[in-house]
Protein backbone atom coordinates (compact mmCIF):
# COMPACT_ATOMS: atom_id res chain seq x y z
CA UNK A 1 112.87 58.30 72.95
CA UNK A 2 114.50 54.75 73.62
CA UNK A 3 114.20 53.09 76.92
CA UNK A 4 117.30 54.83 79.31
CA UNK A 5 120.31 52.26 78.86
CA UNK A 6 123.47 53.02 81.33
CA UNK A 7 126.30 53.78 79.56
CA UNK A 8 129.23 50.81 79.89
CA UNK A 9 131.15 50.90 82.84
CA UNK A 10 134.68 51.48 82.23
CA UNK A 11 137.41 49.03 82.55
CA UNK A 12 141.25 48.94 83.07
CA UNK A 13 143.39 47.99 80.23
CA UNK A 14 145.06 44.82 80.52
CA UNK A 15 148.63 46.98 78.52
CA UNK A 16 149.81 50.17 78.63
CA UNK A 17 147.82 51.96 75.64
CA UNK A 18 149.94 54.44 73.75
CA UNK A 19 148.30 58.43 73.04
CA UNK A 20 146.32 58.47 70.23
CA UNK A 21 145.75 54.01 70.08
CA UNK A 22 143.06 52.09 71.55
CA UNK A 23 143.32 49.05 74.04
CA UNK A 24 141.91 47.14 70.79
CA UNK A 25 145.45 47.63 68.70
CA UNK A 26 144.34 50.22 65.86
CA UNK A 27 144.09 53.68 65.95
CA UNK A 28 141.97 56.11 67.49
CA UNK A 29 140.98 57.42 64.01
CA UNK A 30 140.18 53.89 62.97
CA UNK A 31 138.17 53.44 65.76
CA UNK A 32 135.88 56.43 64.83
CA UNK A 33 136.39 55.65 60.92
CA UNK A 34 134.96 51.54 61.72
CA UNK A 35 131.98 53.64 63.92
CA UNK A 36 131.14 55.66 61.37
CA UNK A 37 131.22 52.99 58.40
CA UNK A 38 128.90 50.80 61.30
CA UNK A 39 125.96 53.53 61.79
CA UNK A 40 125.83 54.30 58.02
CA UNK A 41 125.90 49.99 57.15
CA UNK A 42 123.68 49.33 59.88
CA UNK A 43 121.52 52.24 61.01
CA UNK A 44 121.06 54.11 57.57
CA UNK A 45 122.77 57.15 58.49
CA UNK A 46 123.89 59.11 55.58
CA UNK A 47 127.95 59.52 55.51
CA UNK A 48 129.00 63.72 55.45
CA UNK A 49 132.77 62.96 55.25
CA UNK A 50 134.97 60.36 54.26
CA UNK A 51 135.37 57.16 51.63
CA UNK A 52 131.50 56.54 51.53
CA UNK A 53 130.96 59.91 51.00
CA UNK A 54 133.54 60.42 48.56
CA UNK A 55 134.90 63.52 50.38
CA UNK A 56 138.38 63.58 52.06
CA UNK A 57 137.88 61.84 55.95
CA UNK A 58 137.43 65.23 57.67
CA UNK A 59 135.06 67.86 57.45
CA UNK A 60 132.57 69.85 59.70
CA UNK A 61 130.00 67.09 60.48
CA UNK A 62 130.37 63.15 60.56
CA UNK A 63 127.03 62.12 59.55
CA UNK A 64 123.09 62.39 59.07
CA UNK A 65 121.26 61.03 61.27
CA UNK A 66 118.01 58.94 59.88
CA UNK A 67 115.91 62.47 61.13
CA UNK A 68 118.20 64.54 59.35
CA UNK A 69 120.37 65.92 61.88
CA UNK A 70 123.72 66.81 61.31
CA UNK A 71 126.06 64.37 63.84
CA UNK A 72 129.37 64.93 65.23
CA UNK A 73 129.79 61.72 65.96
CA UNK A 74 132.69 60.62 68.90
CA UNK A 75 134.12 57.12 69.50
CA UNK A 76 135.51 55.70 72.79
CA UNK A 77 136.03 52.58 74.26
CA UNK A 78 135.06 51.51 77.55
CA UNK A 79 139.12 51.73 78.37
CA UNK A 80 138.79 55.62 78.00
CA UNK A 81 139.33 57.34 81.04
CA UNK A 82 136.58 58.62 80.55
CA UNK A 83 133.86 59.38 78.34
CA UNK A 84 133.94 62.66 76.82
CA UNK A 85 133.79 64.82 73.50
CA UNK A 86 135.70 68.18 73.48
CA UNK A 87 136.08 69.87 70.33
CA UNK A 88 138.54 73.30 69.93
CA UNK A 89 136.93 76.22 70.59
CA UNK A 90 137.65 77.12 67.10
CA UNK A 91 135.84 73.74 65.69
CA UNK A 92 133.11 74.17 67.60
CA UNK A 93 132.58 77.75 66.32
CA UNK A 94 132.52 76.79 62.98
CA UNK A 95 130.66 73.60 63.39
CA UNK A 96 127.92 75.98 64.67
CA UNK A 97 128.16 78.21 62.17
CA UNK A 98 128.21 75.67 59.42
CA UNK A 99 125.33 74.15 60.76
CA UNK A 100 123.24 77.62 61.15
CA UNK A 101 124.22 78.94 57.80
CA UNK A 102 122.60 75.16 56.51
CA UNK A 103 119.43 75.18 58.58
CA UNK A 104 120.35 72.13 59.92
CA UNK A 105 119.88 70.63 63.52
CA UNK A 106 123.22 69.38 65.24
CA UNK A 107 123.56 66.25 68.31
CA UNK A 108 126.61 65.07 69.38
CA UNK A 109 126.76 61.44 69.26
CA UNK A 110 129.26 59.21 71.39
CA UNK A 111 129.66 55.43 70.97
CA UNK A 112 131.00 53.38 73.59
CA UNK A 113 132.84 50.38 71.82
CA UNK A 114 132.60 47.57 74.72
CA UNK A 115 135.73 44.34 74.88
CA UNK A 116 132.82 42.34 72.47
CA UNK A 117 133.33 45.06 69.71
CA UNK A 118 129.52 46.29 69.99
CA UNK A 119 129.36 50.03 70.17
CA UNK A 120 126.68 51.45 72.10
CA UNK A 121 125.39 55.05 70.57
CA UNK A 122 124.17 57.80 72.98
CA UNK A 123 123.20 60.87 71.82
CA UNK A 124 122.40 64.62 72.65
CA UNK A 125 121.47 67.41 70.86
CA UNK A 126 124.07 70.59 69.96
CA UNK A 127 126.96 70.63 69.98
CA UNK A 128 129.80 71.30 73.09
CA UNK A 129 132.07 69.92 75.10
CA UNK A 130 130.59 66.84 77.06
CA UNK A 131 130.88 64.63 79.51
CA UNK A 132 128.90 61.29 79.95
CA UNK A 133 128.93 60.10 83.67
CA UNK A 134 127.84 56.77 84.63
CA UNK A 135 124.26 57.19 85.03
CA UNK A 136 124.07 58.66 80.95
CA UNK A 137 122.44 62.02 82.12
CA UNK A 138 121.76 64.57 79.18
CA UNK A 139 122.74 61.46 76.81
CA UNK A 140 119.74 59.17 74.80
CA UNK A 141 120.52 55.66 74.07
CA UNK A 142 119.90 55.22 70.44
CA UNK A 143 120.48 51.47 70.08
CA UNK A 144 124.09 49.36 69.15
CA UNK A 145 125.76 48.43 66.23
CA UNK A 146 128.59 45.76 65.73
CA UNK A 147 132.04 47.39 65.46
């Protein structure tokens, strides 16, 4: 495990940020689409879904981690309200079915995308809905990548 790293403390926007944008202009889906592209440049991790995969850009699990875990991988930005992942019940029951039927291990893994455009990845294992407070309990700091 990594040395402990606090999560980013949130800020205000400076604008009134539409549902379903980010405070940086572009969507919330290509927010988590320029995360995802970002751990499997930088990090290694192995796409599941999506262009680099050459699968549509949904499906059950975002990524492999380096240690083979299956990811569900969440991005915010440190102009969320607040840091949290919180799939459908009806997601989450077939994530975790998907995942037991595979033999695979699952972690949820959020990345805080700070003003500079470095995202800063925390992880946990399972899957759920969760919560990161300020002081990162439950959460592992994996390390940053440039967004």
């Amino acid at each position: 495990m990594k040395k402990k790293h606090l999560p980013p403390q949130r800020q205000t926007p400076a604008r009134y940020v539409a549902p379903g944008m980010t405070a940086f202009g572009i969507s919330s889906s290509r927010l988590g689409d320029l995360v995802e592209l970002a751990l499997a440049e930088q990090l290694g991790w192995v796409p599941l879904v999506g262009a680099l995969a050459g699968t549509q850009r949904q499906g059950a699990f975002d990524l492999q981690a380096p240690d083979g875990t299956w990811c569900e991988v969440k991005a915010v930005t440190v102009f969320a309200s607040e840091y949290k992942v919180k799939p459908t019940a009806k997601d989450l029951a077939d994530k975790v079915k998907w995942a037991r039927d595979a033999g695979k291990a699952t972690a949820t893994v959020m990345v805080i995308v700070r003003a500079d455009r470095v995202g800063m990845i925390y992880r946990r294992e399972g899957l759920g809905c969760f919560r990161m407070g300020m002081n990162g309990l439950n959460w592992n700091y994996v390390g940053k990548v440039k967004i």
